[in-house]
C-alpha atoms as a PDB file:
ATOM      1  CA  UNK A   1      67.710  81.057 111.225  1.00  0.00           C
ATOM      2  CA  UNK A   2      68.358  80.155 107.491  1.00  0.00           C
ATOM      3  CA  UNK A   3      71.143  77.866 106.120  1.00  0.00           C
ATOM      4  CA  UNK A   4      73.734  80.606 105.883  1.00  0.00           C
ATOM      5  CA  UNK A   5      73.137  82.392 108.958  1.00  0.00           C
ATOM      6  CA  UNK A   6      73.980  79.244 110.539  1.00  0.00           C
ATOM      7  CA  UNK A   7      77.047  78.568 108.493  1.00  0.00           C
ATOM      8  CA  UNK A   8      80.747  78.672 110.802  1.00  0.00           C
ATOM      9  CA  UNK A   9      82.392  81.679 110.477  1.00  0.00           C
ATOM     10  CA  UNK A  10      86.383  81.674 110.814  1.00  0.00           C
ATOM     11  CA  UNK A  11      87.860  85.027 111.551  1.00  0.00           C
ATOM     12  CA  UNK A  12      91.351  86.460 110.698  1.00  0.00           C
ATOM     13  CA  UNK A  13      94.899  85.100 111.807  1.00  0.00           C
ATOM     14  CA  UNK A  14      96.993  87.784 114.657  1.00  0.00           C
ATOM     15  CA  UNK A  15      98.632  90.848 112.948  1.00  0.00           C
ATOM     16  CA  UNK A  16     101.797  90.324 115.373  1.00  0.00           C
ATOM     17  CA  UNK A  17     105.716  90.624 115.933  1.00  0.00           C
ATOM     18  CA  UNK A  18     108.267  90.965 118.625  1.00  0.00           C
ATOM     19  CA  UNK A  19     107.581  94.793 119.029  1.00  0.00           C
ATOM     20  CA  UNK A  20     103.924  94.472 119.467  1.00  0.00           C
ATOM     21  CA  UNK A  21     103.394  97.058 122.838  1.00  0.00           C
ATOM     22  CA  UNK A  22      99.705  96.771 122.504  1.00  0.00           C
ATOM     23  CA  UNK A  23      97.638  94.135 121.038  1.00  0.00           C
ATOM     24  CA  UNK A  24      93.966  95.693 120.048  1.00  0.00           C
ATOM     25  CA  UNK A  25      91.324  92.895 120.044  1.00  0.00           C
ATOM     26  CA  UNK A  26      88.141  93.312 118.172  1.00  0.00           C
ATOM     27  CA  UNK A  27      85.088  90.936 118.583  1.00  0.00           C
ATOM     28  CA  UNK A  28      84.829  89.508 115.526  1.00  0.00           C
ATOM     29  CA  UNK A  29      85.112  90.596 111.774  1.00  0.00           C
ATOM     30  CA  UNK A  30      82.284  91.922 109.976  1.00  0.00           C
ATOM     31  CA  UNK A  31      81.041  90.559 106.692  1.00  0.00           C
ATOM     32  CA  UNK A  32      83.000  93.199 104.476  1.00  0.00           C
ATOM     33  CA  UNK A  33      86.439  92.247 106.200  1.00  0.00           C
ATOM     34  CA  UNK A  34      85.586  88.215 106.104  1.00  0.00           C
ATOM     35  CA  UNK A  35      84.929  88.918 102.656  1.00  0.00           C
ATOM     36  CA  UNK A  36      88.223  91.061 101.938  1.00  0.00           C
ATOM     37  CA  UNK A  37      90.277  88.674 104.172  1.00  0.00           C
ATOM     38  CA  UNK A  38      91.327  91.928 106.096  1.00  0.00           C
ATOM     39  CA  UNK A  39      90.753  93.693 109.501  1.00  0.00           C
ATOM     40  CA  UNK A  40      88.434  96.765 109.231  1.00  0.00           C
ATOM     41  CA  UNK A  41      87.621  96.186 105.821  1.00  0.00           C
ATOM     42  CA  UNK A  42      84.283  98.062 105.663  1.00  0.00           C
ATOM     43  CA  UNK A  43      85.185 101.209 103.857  1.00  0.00           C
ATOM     44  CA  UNK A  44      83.445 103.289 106.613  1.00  0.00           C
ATOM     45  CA  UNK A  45      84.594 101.775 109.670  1.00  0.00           C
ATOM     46  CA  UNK A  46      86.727 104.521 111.182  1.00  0.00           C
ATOM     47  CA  UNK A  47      89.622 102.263 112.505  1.00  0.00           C
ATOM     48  CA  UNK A  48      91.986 103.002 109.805  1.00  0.00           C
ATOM     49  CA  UNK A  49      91.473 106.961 109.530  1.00  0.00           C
ATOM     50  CA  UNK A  50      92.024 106.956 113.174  1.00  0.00           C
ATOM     51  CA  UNK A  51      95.389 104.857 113.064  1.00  0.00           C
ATOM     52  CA  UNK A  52      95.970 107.905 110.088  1.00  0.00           C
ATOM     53  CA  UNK A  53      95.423 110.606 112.071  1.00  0.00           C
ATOM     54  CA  UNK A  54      97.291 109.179 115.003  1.00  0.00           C
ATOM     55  CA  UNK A  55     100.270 109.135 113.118  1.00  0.00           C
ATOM     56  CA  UNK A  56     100.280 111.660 110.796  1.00  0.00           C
ATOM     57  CA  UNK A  57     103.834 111.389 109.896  1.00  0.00           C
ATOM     58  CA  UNK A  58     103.642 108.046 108.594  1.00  0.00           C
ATOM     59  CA  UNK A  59     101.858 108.071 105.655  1.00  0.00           C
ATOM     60  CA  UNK A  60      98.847 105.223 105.485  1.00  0.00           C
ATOM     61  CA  UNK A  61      99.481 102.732 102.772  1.00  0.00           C
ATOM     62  CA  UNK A  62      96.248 101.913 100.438  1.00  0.00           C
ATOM     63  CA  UNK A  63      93.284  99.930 100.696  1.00  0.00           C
ATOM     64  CA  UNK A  64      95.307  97.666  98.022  1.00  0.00           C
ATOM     65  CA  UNK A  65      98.190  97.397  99.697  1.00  0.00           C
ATOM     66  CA  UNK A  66      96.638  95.345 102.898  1.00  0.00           C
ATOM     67  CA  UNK A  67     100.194  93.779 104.081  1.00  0.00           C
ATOM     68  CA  UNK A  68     102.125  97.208 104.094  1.00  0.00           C
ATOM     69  CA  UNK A  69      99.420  98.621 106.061  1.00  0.00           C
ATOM     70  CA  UNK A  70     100.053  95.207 108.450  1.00  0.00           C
ATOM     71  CA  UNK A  71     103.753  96.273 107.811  1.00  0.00           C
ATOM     72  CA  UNK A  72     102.941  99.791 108.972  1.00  0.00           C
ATOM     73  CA  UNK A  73     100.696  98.682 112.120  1.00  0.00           C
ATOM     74  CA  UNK A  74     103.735  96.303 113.357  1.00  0.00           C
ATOM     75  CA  UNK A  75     106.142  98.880 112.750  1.00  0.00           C
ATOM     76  CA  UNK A  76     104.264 101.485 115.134  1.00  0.00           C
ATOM     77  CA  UNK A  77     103.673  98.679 117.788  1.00  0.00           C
ATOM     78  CA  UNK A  78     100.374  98.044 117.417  1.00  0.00           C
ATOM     79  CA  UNK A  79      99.194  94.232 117.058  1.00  0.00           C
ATOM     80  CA  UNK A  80      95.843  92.869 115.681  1.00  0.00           C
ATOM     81  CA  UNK A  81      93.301  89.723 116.430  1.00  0.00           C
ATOM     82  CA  UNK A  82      89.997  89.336 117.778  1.00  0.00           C
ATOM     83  CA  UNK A  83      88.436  88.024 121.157  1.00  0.00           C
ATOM     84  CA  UNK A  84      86.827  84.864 118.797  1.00  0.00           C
ATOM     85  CA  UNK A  85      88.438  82.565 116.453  1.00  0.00           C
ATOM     86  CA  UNK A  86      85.287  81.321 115.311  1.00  0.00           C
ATOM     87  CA  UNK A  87      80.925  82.069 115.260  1.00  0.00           C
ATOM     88  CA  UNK A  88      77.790  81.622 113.957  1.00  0.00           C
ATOM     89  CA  UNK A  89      76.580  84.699 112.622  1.00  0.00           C
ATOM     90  CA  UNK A  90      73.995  86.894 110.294  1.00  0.00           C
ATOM     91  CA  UNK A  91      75.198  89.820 109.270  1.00  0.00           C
ATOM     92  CA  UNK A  92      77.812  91.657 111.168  1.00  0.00           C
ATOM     93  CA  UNK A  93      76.087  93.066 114.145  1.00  0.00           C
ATOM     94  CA  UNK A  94      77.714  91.925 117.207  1.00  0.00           C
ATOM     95  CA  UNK A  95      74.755  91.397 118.827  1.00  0.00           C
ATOM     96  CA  UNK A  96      74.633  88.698 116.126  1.00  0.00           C
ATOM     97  CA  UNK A  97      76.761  86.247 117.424  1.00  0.00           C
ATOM     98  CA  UNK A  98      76.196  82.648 118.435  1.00  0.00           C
ATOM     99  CA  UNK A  99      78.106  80.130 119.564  1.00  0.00           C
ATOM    100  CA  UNK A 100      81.391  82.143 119.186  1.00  0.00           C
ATOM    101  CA  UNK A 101      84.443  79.792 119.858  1.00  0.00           C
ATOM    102  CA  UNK A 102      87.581  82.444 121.837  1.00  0.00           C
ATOM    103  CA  UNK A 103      90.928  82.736 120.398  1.00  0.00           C
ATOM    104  CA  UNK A 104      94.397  80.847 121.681  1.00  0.00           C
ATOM    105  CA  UNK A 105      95.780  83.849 123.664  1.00  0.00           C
ATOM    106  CA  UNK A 106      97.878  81.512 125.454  1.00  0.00           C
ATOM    107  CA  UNK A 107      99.564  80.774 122.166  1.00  0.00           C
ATOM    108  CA  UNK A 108     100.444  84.357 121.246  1.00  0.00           C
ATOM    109  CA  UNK A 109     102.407  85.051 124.305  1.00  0.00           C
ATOM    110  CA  UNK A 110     105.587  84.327 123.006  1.00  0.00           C
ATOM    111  CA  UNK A 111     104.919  85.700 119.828  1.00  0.00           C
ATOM    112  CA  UNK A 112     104.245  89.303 121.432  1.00  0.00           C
ATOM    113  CA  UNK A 113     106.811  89.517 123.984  1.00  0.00           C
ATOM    114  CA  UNK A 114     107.065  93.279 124.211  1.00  0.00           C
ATOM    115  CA  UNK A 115     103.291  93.208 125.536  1.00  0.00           C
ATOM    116  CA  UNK A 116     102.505  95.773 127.276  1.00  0.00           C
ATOM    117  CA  UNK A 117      98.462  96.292 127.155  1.00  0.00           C
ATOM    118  CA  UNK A 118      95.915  95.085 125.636  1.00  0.00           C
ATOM    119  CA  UNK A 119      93.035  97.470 123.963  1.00  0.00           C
ATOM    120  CA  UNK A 120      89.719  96.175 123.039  1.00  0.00           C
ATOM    121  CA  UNK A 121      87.524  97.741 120.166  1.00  0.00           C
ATOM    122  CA  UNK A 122      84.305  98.163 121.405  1.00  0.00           C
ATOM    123  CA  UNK A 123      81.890  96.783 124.246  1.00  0.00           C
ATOM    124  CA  UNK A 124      81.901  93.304 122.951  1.00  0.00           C
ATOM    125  CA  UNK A 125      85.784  92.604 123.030  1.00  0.00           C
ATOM    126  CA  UNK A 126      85.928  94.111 126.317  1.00  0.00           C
ATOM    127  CA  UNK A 127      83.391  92.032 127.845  1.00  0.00           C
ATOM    128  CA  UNK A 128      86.393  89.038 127.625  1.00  0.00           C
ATOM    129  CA  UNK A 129      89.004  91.599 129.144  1.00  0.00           C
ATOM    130  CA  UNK A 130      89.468  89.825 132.528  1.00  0.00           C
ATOM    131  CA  UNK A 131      89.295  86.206 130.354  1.00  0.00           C
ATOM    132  CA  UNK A 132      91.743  87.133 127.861  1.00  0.00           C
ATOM    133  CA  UNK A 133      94.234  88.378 130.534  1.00  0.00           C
ATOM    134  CA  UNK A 134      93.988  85.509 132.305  1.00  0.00           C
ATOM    135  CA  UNK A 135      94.400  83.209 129.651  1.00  0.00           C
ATOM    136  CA  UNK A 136      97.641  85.282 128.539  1.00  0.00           C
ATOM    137  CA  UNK A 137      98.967  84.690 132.469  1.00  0.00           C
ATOM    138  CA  UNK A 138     100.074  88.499 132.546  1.00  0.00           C
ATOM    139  CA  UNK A 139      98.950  90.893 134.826  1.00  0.00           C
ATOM    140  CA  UNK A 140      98.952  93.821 132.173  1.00  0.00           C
ATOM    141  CA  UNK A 141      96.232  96.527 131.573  1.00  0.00           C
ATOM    142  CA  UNK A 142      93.025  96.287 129.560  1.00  0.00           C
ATOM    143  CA  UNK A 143      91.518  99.526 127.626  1.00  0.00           C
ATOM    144  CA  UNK A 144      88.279  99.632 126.388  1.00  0.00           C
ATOM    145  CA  UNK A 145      88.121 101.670 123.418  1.00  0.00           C
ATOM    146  CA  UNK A 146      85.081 102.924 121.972  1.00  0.00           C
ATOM    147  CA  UNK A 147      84.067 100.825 118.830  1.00  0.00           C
ATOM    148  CA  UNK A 148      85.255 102.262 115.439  1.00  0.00           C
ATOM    149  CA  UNK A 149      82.457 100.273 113.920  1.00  0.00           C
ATOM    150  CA  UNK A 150      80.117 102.372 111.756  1.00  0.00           C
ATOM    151  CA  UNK A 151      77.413 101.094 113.969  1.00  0.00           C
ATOM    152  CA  UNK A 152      78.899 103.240 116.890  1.00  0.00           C
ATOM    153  CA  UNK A 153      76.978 106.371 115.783  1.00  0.00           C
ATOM    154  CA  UNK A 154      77.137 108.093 118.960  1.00  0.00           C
ATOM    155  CA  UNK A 155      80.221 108.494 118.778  1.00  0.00           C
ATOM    156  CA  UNK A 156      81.578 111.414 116.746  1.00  0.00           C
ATOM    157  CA  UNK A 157      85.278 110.329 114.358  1.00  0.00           C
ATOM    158  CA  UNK A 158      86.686 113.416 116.589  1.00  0.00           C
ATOM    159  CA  UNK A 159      86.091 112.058 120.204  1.00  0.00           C
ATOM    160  CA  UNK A 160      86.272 108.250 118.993  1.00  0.00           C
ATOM    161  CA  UNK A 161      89.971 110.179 118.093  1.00  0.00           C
ATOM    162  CA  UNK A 162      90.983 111.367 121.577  1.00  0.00           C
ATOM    163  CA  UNK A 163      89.872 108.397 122.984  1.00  0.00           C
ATOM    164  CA  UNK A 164      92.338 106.428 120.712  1.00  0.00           C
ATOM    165  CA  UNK A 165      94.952 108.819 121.442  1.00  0.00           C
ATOM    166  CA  UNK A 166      94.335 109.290 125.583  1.00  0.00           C
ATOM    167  CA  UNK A 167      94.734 105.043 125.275  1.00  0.00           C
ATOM    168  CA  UNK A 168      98.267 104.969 123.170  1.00  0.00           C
ATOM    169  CA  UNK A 169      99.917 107.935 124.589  1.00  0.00           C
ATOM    170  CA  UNK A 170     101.092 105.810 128.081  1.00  0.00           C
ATOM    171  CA  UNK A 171     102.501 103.040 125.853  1.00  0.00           C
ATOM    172  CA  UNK A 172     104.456 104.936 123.375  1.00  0.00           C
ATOM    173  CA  UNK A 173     102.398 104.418 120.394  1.00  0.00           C
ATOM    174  CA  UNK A 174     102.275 108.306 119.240  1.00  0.00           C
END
């Protein structure tokens, strides 16, 4: 491992408010968000065409304008973090990660008091489902969501879609 791959990553602060109904946990962010200071910042990650297509009467802000499309996230009821405040890693691979320090979920409870699930982004967020639940003290359902990553190849945009969609519908996101 060289000097850089075993530099300390720190990831993103919550994307939160009082009407966050679901909170949608990634793993951690990749390279191209760290760098941008912004979740899903890789221009062909699919999460924010999704969110676009989910709500097609609400009109996506740009690229440029990252805090109105925070704005527009919170004001559809969808929250952001990740399972890990903190890793060691090359790249942006999941599979990548060392020594990956988890978030303060325990912390965000009273910021998120509308809570009603919690959706994880992929295989890697979901594998701290039953952790992150517990450390929140709520008994309130998990979704795994198929990843939106651009590594997810298998998945097609359309059925990544109806996925998304099949997991929002029972909390009033759409």
């Amino acid at each position: 491992m060289n000097a850089l791959a075993a530099s300390r990553l720190v990831g993103l602060p919550p994307v939160v408010g009082e009407g966050t109904r679901v909170l949608l946990l990634g793993s951690f962010p990749g390279a191209a968000s760290l760098r941008a200071q912004q979740y899903y910042g890789h221009p062909q990650n699919h999460f924010w065409r999704i969110l676009a297509a989910l709500w097609p009467g609400h009109p996506l802000p740009g690229r440029e304008d990252y805090a109105a499309r925070c704005g527009w996230l919170l004001a559809r009821g969808l929250g952001l973090w990740d399972v890990y405040a903190a890793c060691e890693r090359e790249g942006s691979l999941d599979t990548s990660i060392r020594n990956a320090q988890v978030n303060d979920f325990r912390s965000l409870l009273a910021r998120v008091p509308a809570l009603a699930a919690i959706a994880h982004n992929g295989g890697e967020s979901f594998r701290h489902a039953r952790a992150v639940r517990a450390s929140l003290g709520v008994d309130i359902p998990s979704l795994r969501l198929p990843s939106t990553s651009p590594a997810n190849a298998s998945w097609s945009f359309e059925k990544k879609l109806n996925a998304w969609r099949d997991a929002f519908a029972p909390f009033g996101l759409l």
